[in-house]
C-alpha atoms as a PDB file:
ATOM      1  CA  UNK A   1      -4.251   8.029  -1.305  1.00  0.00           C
ATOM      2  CA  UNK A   2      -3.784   8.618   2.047  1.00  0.00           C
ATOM      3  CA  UNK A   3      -1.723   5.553   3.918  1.00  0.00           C
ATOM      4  CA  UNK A   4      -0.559   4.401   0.890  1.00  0.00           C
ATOM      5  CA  UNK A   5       3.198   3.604   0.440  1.00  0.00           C
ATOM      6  CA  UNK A   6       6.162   4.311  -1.563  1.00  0.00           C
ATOM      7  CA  UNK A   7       9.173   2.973  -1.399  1.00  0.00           C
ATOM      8  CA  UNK A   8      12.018   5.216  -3.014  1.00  0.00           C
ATOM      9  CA  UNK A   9      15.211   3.148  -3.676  1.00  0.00           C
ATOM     10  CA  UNK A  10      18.383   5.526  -4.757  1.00  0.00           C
ATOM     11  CA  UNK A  11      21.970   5.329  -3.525  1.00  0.00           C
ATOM     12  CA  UNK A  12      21.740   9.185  -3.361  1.00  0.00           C
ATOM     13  CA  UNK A  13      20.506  11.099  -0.493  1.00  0.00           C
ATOM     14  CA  UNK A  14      19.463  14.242  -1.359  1.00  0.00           C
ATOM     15  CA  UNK A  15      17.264  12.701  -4.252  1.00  0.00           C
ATOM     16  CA  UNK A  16      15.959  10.166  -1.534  1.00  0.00           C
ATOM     17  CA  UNK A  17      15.010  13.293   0.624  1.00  0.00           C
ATOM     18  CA  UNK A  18      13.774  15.673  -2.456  1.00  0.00           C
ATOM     19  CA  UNK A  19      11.296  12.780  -3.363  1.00  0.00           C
ATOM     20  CA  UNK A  20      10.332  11.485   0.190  1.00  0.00           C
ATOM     21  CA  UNK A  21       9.313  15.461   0.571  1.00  0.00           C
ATOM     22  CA  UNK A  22       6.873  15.643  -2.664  1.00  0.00           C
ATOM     23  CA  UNK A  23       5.299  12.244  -1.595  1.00  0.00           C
ATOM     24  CA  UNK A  24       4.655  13.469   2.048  1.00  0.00           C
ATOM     25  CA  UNK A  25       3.161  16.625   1.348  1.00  0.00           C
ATOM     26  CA  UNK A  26       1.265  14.579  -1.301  1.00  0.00           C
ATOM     27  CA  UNK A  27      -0.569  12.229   1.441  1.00  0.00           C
ATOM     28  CA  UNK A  28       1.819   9.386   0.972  1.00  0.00           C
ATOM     29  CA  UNK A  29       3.854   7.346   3.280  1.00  0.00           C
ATOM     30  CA  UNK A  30       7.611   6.528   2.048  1.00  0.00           C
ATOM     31  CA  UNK A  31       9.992   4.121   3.471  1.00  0.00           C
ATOM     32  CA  UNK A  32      13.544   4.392   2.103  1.00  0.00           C
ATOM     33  CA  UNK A  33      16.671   2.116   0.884  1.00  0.00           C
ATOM     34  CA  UNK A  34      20.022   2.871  -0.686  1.00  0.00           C
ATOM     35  CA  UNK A  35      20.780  -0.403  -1.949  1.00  0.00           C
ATOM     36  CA  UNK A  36      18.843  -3.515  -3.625  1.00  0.00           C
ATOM     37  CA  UNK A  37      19.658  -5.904  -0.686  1.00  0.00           C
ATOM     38  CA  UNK A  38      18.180  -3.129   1.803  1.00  0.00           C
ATOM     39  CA  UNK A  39      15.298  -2.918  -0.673  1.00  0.00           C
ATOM     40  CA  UNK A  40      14.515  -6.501  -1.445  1.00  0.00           C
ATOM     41  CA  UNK A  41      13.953  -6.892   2.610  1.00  0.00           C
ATOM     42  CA  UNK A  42      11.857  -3.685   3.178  1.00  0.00           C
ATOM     43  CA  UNK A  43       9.647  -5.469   0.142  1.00  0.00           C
ATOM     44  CA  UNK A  44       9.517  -8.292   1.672  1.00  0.00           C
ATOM     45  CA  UNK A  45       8.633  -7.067   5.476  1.00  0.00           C
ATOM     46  CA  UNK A  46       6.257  -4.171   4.021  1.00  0.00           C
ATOM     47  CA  UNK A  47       5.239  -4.341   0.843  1.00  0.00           C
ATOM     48  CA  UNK A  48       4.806  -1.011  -0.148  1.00  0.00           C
ATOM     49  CA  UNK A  49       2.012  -0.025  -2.468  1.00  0.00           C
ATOM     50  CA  UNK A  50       4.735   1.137  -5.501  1.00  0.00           C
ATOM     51  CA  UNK A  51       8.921   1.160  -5.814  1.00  0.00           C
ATOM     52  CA  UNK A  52      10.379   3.914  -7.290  1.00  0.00           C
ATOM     53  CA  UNK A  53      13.437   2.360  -8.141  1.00  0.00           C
ATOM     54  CA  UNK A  54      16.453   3.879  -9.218  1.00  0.00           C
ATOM     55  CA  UNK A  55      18.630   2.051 -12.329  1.00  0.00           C
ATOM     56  CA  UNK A  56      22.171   2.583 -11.178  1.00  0.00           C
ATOM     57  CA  UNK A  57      22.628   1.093  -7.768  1.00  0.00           C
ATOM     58  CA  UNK A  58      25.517  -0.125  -6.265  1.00  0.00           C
ATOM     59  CA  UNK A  59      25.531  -3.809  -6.066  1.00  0.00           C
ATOM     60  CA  UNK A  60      22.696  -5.415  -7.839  1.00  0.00           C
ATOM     61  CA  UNK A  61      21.666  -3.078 -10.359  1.00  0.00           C
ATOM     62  CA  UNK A  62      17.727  -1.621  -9.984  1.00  0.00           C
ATOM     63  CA  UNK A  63      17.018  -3.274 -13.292  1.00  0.00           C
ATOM     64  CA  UNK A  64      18.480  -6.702 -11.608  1.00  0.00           C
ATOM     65  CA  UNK A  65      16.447  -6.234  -8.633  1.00  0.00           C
ATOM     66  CA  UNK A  66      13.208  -5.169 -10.971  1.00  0.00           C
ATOM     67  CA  UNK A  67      13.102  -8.629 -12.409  1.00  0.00           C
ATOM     68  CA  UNK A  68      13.768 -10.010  -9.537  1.00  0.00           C
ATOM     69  CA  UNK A  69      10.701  -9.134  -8.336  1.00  0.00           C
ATOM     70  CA  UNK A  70       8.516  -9.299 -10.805  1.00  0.00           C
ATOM     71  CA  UNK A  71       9.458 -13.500 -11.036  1.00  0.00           C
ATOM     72  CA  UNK A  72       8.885 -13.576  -7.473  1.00  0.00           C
ATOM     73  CA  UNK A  73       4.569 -14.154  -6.716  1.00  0.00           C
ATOM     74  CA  UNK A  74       4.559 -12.612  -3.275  1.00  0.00           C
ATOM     75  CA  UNK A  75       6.206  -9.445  -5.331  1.00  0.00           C
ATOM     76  CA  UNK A  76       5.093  -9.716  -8.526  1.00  0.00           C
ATOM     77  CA  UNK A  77       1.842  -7.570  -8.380  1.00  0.00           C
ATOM     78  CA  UNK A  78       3.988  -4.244  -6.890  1.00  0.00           C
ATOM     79  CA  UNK A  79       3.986  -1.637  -9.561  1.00  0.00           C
ATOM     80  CA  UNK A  80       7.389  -0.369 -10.160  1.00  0.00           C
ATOM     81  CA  UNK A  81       8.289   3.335 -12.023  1.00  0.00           C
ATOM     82  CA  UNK A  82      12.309   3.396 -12.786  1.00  0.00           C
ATOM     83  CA  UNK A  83      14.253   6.461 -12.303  1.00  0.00           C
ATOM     84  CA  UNK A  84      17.260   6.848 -14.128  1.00  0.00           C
ATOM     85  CA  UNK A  85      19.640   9.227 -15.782  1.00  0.00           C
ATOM     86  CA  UNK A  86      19.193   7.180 -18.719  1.00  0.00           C
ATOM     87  CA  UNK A  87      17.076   8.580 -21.410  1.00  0.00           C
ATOM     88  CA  UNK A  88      18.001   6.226 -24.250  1.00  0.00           C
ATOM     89  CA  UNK A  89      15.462   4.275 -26.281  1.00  0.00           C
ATOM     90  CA  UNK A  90      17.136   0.938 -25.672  1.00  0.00           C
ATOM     91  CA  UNK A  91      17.168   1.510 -22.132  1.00  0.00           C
ATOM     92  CA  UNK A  92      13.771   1.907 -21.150  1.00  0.00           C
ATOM     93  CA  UNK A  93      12.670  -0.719 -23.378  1.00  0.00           C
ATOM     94  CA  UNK A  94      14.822  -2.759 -21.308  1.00  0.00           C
ATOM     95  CA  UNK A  95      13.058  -1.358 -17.859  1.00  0.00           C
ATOM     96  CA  UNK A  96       9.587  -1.871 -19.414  1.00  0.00           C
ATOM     97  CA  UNK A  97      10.538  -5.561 -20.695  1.00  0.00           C
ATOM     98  CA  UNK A  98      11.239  -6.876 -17.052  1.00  0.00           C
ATOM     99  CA  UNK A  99       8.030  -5.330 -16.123  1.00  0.00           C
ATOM    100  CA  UNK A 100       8.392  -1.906 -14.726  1.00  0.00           C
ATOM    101  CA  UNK A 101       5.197   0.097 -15.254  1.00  0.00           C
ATOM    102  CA  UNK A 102       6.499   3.505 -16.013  1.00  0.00           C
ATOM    103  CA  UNK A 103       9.953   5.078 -16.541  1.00  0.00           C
ATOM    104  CA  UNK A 104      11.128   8.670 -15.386  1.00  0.00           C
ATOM    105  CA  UNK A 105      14.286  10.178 -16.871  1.00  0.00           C
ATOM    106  CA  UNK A 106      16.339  12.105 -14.696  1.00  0.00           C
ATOM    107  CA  UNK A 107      16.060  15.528 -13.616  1.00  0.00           C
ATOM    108  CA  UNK A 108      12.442  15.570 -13.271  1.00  0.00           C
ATOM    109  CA  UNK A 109      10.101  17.865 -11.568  1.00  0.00           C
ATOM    110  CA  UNK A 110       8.389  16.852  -8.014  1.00  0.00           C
ATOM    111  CA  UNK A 111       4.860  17.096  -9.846  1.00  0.00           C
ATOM    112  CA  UNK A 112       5.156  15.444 -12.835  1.00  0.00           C
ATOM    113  CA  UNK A 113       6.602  12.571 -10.179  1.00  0.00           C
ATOM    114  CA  UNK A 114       3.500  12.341  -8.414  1.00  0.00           C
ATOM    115  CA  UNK A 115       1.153  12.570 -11.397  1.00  0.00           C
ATOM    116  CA  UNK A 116       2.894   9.611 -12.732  1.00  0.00           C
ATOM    117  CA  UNK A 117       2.423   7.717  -9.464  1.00  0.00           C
ATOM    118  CA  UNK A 118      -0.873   8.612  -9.008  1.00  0.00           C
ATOM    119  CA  UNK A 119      -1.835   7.063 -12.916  1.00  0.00           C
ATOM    120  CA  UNK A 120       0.497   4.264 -12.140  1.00  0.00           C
ATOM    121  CA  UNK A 121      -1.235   3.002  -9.052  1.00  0.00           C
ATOM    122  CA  UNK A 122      -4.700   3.555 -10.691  1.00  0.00           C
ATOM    123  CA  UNK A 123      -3.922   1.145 -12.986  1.00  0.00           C
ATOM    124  CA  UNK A 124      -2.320  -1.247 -10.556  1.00  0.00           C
ATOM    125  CA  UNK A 125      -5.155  -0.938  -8.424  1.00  0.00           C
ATOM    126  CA  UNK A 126      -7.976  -4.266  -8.752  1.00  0.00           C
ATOM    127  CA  UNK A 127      -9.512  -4.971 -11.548  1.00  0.00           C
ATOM    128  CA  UNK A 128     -12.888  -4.590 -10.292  1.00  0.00           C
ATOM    129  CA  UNK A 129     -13.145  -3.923  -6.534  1.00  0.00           C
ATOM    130  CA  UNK A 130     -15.833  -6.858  -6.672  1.00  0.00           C
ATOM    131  CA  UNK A 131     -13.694  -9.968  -5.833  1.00  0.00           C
ATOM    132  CA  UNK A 132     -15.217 -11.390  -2.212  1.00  0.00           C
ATOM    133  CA  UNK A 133     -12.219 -11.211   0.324  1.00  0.00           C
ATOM    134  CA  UNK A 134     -11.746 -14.143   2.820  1.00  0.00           C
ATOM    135  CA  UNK A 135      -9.395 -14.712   5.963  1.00  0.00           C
ATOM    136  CA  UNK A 136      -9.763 -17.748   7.224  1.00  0.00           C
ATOM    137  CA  UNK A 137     -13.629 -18.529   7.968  1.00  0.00           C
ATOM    138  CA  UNK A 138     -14.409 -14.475   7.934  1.00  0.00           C
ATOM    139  CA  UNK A 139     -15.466 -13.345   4.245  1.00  0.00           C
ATOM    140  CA  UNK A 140     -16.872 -10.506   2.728  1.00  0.00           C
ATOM    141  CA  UNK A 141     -18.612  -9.852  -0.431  1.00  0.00           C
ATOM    142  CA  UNK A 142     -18.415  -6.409  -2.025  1.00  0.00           C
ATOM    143  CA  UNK A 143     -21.152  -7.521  -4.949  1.00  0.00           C
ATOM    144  CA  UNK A 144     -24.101  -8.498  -1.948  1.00  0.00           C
ATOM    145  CA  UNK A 145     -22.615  -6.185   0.863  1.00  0.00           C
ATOM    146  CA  UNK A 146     -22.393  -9.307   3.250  1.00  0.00           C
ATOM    147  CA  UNK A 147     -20.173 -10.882   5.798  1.00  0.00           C
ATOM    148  CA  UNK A 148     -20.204 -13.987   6.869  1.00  0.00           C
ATOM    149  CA  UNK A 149     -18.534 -15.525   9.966  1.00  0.00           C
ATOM    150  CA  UNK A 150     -17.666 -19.608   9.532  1.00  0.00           C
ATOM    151  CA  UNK A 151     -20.922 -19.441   6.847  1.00  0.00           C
ATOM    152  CA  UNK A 152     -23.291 -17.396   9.117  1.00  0.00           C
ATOM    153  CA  UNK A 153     -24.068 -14.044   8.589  1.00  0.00           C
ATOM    154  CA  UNK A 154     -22.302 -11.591  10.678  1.00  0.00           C
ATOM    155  CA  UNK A 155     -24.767  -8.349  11.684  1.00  0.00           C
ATOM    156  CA  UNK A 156     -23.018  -5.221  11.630  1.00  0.00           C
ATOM    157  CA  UNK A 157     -23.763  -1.412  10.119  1.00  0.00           C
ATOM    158  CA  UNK A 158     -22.513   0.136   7.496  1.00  0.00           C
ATOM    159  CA  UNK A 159     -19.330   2.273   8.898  1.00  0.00           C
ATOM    160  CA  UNK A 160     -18.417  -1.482  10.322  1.00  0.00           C
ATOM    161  CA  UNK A 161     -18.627  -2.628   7.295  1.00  0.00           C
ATOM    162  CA  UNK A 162     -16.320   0.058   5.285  1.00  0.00           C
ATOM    163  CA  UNK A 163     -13.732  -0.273   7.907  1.00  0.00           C
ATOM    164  CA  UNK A 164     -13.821  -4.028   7.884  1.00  0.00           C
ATOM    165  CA  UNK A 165     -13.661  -3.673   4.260  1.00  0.00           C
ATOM    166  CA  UNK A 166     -10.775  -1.481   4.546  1.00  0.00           C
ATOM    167  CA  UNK A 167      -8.729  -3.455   6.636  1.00  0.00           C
ATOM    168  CA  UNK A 168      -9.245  -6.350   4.772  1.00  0.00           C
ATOM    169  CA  UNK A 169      -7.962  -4.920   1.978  1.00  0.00           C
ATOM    170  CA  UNK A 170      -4.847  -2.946   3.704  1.00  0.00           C
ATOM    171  CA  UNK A 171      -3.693  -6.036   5.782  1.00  0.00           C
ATOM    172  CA  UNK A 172      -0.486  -6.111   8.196  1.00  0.00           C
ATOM    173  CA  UNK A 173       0.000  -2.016   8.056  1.00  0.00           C
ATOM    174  CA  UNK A 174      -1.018   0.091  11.147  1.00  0.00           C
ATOM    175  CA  UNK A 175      -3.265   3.550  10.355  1.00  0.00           C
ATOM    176  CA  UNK A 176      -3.198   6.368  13.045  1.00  0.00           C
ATOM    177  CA  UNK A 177      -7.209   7.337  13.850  1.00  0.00           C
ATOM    178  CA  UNK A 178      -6.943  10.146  11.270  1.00  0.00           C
ATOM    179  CA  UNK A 179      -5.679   7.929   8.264  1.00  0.00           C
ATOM    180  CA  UNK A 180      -8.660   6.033   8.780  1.00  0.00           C
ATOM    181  CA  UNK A 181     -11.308   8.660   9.438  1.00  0.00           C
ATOM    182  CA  UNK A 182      -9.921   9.768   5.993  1.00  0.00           C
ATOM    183  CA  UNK A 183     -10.336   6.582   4.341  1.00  0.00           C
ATOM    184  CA  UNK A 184     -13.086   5.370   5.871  1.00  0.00           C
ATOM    185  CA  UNK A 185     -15.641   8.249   6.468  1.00  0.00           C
ATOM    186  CA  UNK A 186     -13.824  10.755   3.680  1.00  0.00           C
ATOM    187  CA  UNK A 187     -11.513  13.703   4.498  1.00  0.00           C
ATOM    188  CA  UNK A 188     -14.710  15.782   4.213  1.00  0.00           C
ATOM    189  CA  UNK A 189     -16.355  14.488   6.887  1.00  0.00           C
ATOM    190  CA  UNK A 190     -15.650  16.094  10.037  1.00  0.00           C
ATOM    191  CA  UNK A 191     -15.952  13.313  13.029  1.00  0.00           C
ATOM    192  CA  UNK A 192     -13.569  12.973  16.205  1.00  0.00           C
ATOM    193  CA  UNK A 193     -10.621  10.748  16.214  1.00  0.00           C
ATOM    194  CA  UNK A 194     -12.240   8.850  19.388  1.00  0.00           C
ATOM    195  CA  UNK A 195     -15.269   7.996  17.219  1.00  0.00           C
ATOM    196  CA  UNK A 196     -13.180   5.468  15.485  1.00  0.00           C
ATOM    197  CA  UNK A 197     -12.347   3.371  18.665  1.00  0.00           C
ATOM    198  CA  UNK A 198     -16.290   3.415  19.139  1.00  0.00           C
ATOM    199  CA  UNK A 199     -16.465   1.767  15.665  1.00  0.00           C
ATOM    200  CA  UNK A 200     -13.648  -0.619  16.240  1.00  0.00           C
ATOM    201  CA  UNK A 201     -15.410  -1.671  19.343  1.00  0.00           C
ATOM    202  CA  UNK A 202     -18.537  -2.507  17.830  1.00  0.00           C
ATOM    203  CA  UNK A 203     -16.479  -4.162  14.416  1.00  0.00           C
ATOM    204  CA  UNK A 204     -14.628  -6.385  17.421  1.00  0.00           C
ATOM    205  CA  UNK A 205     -17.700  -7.015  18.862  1.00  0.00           C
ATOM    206  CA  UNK A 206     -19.985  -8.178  15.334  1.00  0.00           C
ATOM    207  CA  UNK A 207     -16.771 -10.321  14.714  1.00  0.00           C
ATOM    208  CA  UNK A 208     -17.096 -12.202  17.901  1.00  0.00           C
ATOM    209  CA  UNK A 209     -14.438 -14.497  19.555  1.00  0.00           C
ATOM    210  CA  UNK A 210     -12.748 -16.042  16.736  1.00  0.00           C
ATOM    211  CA  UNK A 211     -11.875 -13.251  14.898  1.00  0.00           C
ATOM    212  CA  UNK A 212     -12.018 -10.129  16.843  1.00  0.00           C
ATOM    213  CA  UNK A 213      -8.210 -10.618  17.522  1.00  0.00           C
ATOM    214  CA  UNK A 214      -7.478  -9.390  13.682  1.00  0.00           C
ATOM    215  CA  UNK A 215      -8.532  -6.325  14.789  1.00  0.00           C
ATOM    216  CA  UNK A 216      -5.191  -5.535  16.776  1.00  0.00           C
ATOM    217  CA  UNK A 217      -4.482  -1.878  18.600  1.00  0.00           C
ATOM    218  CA  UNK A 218      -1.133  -0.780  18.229  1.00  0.00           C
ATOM    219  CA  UNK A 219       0.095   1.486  20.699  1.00  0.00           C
ATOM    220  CA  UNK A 220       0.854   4.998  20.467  1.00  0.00           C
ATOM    221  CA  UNK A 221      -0.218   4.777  16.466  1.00  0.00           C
ATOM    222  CA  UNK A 222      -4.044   3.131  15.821  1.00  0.00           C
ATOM    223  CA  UNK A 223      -5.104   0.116  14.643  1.00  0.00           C
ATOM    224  CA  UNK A 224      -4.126  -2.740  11.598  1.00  0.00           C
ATOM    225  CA  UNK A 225      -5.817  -5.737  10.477  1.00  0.00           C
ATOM    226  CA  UNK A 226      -3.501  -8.531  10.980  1.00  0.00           C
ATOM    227  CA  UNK A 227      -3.656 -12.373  11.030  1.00  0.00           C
ATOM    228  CA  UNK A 228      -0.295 -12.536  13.104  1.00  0.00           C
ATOM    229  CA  UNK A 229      -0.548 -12.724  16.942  1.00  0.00           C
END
């Protein structure tokens, strides 16, 4: 779970903060917003991995912004868990009807909070992990193991392969070397942080001219996968 992330929108502080604490010391990365217009353009820049969205905000109401994502395609596939005071019956029918995937009544405890994220973006996650990803001419097949480069096979080993598969599927986010010894070679595994810039060498190198650029360094963080220049 490492990397992935949450974005908590609340018009209160100290709940912000209270949250934003579980979630760290939970692996998880959490970007913050007190209103639905500073929400709706974190969504839109980031695109966190789950909202925790609060029902009462000032402004357009969490519920308001919930459909408005959920009618939007670039947004629609974000899971979304409501937090709210409100522990009625007609109420979070409402939440669940615009399409938020869980509902959390107010107080709740830290753990129960992250137990319900976890499930939630389980479910969220794909459907099968087998659908072949492709960025421009570069594509690669989970079912046969392969990538292909403009319809030739691209030669590369296997840790080239997980991270390329990685990045493909985390696009436009930038991972320090330890998020991605943890994804990519398991928090088990003990390996220096300068082994991954030998790998991303090599996984520049098997993607050759044309696409090696996607592999971008960003400086004083790691690396992200990212068709922008």
């Amino acid at each position: 779970m490492v990397g992935r992330s949450i974005l908590i929108v609340d018009d209160e502080a100290p709940i912000r903060e209270m949250i934003a604490v579980a979630l760290e010391m939970a692996g998880y990365d959490c970007l913050e917003a007190e209103n639905s217009q500073q929400a709706h353009a974190i969504i839109v820049d980031r695109k966190p991995d789950l909202i925790l969205l609060d029902w009462m905000l000032p402004g357009t109401s969490g519920i308001e912004l919930a459909r408005r994502l959920k009618r939007d395609e670039l947004t629609g596939d974000i899971p979304i868990i409501m937090l709210t005071a409100k522990g009625e019956e007609d109420n979070k029918i409402q939440g669940l009807e615009v399409g938020a995937d869980d509902y959390i009544t107010k107080p709740f405890s830290p753990r129960e909070l992250v137990a319900r994220l976890k499930a939630v973006l389980r479910r969220a996650g794909p459907a099968d992990g087998e659908t072949p990803i492709e960025v421009g001419g570069l594509l690669l097949d989970p079912i046969s193991h392969r990538v292909t480069i403009d319809g030739k096979p691209a030669e590369m080993g296997p840790t080239e392969y997980r991270l390329l598969q990685f990045f493909m599927t985390h696009q436009e986010r930038a991972y320090t070397r330890g998020q991605l010894l943890d994804q990519v070679w398991g928090g088990n595994v003990y390996v220096e942080e300068r082994t991954v810039d030998v790998h991303i060498r090599r996984l520049r190198k098997a993607l050759g001219d044309a696409y090696e650029n996607l592999v971008q360094t960003v400086r004083g963080t790691g690396y992200r996968f990212s068709t922008k220049a």
